[in-house]
PDB file of N, CA and C in Angstrom:
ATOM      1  N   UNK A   1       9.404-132.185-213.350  1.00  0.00           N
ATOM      2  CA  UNK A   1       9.501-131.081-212.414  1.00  0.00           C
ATOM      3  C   UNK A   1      10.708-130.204-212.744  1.00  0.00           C
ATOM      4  N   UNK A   2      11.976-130.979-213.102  1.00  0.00           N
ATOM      5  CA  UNK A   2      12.917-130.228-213.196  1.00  0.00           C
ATOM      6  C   UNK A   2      12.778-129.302-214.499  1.00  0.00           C
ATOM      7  N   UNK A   3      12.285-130.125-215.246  1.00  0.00           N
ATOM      8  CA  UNK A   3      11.806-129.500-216.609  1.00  0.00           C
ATOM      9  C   UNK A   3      10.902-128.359-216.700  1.00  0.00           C
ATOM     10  N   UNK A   4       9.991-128.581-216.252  1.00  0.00           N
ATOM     11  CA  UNK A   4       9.064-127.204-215.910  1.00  0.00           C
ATOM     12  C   UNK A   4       9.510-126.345-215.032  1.00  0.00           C
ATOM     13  N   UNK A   5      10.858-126.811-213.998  1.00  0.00           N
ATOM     14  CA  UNK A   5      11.250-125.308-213.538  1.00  0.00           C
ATOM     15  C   UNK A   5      12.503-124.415-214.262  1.00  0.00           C
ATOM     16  N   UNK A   6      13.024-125.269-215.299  1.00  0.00           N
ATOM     17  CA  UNK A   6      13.978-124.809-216.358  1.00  0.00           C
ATOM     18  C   UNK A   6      13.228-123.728-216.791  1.00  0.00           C
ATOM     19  N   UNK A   7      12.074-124.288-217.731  1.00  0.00           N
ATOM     20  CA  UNK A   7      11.417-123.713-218.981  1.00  0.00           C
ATOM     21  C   UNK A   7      11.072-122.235-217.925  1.00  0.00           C
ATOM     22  N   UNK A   8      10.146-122.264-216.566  1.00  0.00           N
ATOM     23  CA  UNK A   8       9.632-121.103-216.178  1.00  0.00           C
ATOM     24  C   UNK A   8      10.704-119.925-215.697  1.00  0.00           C
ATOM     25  N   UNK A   9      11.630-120.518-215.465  1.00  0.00           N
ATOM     26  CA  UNK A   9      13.118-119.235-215.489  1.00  0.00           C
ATOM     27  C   UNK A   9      13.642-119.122-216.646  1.00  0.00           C
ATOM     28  N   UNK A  10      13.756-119.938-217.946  1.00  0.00           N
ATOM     29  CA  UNK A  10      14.277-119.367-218.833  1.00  0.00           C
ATOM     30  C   UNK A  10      13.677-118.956-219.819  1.00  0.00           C
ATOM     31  N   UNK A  11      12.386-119.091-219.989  1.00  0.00           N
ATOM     32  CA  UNK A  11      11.283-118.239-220.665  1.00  0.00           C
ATOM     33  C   UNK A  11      10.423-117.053-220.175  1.00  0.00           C
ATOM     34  N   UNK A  12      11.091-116.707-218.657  1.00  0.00           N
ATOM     35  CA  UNK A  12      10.416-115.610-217.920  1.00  0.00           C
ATOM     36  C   UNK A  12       9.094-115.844-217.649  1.00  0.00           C
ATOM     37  N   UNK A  13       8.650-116.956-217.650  1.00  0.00           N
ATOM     38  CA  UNK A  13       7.180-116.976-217.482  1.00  0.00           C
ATOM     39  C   UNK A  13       6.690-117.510-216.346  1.00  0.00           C
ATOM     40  N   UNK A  14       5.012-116.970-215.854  1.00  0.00           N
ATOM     41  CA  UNK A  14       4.786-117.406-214.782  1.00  0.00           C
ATOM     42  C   UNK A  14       3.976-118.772-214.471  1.00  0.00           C
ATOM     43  N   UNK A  15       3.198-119.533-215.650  1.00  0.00           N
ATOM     44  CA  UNK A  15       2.700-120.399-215.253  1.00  0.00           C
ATOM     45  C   UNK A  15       2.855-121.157-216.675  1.00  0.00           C
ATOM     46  N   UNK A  16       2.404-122.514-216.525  1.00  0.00           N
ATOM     47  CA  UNK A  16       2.557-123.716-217.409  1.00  0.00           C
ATOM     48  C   UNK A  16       1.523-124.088-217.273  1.00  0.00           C
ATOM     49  N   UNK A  17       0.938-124.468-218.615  1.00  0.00           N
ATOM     50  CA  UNK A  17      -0.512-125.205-218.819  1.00  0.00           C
ATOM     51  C   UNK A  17      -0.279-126.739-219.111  1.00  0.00           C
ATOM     52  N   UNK A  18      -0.761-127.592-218.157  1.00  0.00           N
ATOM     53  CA  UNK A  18      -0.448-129.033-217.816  1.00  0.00           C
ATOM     54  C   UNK A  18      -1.668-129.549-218.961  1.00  0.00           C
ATOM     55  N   UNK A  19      -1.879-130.338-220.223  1.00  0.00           N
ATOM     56  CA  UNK A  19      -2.519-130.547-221.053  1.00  0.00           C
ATOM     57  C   UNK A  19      -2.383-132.351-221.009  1.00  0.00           C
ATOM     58  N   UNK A  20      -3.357-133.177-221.220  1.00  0.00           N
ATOM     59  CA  UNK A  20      -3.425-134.319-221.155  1.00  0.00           C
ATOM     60  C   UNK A  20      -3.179-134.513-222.805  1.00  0.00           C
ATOM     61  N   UNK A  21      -2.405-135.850-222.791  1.00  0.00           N
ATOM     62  CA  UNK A  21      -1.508-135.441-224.281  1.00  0.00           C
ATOM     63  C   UNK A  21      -2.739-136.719-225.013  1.00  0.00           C
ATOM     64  N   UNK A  22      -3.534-137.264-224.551  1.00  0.00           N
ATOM     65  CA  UNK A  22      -4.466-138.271-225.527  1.00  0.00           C
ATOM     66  C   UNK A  22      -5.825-137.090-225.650  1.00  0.00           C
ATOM     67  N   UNK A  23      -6.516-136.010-224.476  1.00  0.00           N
ATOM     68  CA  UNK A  23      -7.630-135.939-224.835  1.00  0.00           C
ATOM     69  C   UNK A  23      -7.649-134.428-225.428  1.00  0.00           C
ATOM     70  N   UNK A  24      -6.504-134.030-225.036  1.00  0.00           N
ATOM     71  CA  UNK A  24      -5.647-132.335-224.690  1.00  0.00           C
ATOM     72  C   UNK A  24      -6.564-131.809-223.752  1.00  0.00           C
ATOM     73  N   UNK A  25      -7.536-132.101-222.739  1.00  0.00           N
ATOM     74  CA  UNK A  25      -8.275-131.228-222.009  1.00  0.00           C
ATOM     75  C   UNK A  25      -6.754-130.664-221.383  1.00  0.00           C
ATOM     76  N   UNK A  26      -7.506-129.355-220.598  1.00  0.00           N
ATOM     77  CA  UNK A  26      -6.572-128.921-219.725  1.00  0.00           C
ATOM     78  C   UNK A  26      -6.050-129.328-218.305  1.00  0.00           C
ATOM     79  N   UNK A  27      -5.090-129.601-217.265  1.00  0.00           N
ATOM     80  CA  UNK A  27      -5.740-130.522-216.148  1.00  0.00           C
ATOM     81  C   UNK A  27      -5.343-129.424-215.236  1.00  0.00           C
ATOM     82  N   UNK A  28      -3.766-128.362-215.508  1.00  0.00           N
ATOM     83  CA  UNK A  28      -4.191-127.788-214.276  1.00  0.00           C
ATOM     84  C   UNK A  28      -2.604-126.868-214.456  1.00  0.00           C
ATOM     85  N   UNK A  29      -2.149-125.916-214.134  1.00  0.00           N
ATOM     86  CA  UNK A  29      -1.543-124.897-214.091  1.00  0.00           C
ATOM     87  C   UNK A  29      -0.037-125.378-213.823  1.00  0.00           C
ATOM     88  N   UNK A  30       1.266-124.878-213.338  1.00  0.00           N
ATOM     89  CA  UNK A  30       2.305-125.204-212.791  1.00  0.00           C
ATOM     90  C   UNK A  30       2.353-123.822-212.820  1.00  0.00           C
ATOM     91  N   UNK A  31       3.129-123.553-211.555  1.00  0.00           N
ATOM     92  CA  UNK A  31       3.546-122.197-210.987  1.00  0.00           C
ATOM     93  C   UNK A  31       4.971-122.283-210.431  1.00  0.00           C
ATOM     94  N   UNK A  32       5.787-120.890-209.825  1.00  0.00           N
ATOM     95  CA  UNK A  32       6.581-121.271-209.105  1.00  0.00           C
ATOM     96  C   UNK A  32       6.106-121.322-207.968  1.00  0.00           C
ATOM     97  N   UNK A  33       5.256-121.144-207.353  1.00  0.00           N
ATOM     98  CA  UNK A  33       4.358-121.497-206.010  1.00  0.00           C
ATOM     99  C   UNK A  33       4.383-122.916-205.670  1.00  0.00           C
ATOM    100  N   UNK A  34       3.873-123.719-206.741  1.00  0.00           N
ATOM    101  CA  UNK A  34       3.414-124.953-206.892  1.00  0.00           C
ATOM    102  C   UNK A  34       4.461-125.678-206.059  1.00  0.00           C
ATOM    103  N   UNK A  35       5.462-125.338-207.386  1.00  0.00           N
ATOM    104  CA  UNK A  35       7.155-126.266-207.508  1.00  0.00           C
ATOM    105  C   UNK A  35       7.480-125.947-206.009  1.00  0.00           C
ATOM    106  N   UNK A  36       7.431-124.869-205.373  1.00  0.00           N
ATOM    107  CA  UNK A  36       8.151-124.540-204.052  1.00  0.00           C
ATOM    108  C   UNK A  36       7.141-125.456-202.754  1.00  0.00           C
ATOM    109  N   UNK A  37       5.594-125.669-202.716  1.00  0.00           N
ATOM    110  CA  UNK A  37       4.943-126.073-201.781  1.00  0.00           C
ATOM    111  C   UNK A  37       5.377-127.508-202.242  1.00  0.00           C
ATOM    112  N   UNK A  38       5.463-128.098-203.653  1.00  0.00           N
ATOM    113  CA  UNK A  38       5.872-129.828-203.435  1.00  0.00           C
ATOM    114  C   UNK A  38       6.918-129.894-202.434  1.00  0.00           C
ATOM    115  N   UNK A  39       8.083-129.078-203.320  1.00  0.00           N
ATOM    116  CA  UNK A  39       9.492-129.507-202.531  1.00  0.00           C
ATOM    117  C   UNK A  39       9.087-129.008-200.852  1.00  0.00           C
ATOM    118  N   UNK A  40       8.431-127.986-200.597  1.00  0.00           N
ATOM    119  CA  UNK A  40       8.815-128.165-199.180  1.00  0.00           C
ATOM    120  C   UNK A  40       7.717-129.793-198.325  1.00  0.00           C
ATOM    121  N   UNK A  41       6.449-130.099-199.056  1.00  0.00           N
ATOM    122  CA  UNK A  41       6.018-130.877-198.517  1.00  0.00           C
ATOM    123  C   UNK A  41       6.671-132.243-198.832  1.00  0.00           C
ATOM    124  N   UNK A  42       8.021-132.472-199.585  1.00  0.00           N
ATOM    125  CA  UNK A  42       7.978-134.063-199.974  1.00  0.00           C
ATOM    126  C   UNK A  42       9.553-133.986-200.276  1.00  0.00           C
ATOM    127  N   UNK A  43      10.383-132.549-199.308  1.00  0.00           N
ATOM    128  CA  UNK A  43      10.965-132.803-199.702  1.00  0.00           C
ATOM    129  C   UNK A  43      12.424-133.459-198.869  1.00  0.00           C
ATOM    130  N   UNK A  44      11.699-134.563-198.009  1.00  0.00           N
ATOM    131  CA  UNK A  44      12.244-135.841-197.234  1.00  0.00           C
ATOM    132  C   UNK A  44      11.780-137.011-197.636  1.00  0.00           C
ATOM    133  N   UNK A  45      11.118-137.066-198.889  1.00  0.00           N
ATOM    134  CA  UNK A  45      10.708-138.272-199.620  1.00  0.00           C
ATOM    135  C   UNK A  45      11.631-138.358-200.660  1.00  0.00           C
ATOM    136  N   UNK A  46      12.036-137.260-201.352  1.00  0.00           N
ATOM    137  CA  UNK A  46      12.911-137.452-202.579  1.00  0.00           C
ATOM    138  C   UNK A  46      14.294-138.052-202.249  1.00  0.00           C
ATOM    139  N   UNK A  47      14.699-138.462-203.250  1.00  0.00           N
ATOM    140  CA  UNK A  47      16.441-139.277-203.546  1.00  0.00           C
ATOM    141  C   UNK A  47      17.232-137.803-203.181  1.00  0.00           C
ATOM    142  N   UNK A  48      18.285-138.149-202.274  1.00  0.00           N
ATOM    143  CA  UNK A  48      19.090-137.430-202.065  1.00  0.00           C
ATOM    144  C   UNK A  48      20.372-138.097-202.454  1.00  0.00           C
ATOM    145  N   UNK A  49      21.285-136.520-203.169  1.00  0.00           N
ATOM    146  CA  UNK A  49      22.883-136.910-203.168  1.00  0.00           C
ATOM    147  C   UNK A  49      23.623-137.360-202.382  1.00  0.00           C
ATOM    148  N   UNK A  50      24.673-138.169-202.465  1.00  0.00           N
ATOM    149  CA  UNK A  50      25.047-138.533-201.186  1.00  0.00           C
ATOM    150  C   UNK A  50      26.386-137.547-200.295  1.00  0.00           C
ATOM    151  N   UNK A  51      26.441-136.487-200.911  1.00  0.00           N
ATOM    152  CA  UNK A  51      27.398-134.973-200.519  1.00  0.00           C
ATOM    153  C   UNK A  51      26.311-134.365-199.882  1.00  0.00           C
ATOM    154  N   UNK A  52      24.907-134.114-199.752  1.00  0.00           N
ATOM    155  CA  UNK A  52      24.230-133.318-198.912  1.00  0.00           C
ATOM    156  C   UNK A  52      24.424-133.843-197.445  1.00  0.00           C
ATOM    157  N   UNK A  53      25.123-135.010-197.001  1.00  0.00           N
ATOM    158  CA  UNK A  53      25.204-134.929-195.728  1.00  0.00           C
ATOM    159  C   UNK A  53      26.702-134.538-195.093  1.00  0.00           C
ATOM    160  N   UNK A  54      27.571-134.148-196.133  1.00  0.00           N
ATOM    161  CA  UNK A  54      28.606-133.661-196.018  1.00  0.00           C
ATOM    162  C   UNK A  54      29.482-132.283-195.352  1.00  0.00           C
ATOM    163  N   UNK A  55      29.869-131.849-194.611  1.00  0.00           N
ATOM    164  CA  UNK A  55      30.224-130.335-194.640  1.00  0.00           C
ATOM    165  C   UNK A  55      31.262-129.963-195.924  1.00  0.00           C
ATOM    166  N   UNK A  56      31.036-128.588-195.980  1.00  0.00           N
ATOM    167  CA  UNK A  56      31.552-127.744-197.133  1.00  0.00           C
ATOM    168  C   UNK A  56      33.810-128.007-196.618  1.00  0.00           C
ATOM    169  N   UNK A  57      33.944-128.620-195.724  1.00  0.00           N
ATOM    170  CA  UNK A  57      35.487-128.680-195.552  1.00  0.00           C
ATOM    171  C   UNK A  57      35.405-130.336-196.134  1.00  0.00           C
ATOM    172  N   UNK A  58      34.373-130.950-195.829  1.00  0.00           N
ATOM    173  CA  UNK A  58      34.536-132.282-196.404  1.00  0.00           C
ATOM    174  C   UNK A  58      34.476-132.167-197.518  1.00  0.00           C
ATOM    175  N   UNK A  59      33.626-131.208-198.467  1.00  0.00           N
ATOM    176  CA  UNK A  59      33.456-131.145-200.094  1.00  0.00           C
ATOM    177  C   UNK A  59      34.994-130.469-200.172  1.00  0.00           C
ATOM    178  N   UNK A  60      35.521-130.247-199.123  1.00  0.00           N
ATOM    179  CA  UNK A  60      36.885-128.850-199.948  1.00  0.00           C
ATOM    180  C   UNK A  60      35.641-127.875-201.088  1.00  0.00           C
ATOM    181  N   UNK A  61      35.534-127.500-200.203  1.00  0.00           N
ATOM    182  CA  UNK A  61      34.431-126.005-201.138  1.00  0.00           C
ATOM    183  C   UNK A  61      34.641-124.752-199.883  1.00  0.00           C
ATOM    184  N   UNK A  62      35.161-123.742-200.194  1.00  0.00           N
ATOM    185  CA  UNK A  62      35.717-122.924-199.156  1.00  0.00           C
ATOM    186  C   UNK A  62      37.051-122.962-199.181  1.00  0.00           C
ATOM    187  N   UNK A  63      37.254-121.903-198.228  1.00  0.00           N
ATOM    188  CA  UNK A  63      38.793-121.676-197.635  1.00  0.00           C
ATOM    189  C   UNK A  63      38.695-121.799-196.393  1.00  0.00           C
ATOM    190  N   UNK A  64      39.959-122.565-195.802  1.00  0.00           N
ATOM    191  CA  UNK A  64      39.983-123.176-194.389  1.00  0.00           C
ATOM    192  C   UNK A  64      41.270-122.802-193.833  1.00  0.00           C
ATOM    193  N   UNK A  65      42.210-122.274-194.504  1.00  0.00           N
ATOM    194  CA  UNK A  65      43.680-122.312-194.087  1.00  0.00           C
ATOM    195  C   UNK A  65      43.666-120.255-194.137  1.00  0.00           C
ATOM    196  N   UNK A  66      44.777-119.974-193.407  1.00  0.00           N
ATOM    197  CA  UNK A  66      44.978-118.737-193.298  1.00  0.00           C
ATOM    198  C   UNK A  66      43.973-118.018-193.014  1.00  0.00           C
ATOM    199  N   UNK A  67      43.223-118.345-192.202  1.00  0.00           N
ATOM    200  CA  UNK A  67      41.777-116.953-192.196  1.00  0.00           C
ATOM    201  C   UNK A  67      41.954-116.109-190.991  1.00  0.00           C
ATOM    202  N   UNK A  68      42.097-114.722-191.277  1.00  0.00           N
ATOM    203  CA  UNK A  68      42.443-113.691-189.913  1.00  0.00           C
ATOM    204  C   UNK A  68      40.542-113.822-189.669  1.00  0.00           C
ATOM    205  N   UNK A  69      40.666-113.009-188.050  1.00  0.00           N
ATOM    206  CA  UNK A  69      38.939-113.445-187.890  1.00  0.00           C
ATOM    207  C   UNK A  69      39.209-111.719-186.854  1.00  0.00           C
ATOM    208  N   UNK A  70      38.545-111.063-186.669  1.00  0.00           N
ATOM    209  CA  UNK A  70      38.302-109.812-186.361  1.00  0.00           C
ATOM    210  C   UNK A  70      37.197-109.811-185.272  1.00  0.00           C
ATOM    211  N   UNK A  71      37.639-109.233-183.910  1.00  0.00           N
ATOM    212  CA  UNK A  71      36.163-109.435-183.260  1.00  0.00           C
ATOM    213  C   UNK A  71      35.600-107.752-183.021  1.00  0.00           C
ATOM    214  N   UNK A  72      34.538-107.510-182.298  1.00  0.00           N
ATOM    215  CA  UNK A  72      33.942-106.340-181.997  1.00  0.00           C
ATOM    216  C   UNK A  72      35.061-105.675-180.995  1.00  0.00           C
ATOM    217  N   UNK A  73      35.348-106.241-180.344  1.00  0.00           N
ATOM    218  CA  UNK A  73      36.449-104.808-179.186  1.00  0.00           C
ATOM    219  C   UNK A  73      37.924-105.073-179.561  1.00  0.00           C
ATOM    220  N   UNK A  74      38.006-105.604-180.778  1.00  0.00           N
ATOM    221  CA  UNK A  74      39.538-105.603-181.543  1.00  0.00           C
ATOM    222  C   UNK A  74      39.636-104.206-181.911  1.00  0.00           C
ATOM    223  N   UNK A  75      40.794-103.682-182.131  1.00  0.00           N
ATOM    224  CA  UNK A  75      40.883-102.374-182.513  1.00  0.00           C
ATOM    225  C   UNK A  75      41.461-102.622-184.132  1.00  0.00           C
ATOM    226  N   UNK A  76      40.634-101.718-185.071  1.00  0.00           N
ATOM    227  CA  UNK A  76      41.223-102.051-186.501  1.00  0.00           C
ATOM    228  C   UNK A  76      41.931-100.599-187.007  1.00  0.00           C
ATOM    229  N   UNK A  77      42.919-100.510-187.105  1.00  0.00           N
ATOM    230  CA  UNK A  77      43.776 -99.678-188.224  1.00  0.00           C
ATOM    231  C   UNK A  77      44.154 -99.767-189.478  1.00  0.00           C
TER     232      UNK A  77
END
């Protein structure tokens, strides 16, 4: 999967011909359609990292210190 979604972004192309490698019939297409309906149907079955249950201050990814924050009836000059 990961492989066929490499090849279809870095060859610009839109579909992959799935070929059975003993008879070569053809069996059936790969799209980016495809790749997007697996992952959304299965994609609470797959192995997850164990940082996706993390927040972005727990990864330290971001800035957390010094942040001015601006609201709507603040006056800005």
């Amino acid at each position: 999967l990961y492989t066929a979604t490499l090849t279809l972004i870095d060859r610009k192309i839109h579909r992959i011909p799935v070929i059975d490698p003993i008879s070569h019939d053809f069996l059936f297409l790969i799209t980016h359609k495809r790749i997007l309906k697996f992952l959304y149907l299965y994609i609470y079955d797959l192995p997850q990292p164990h940082f996706i249950h993390q927040t972005l201050d727990e990864l330290k990814i971001g800035t957390y210190d010094n942040i001015v924050m601006v609201c709507i009836f603040m006056l800005v000059l």
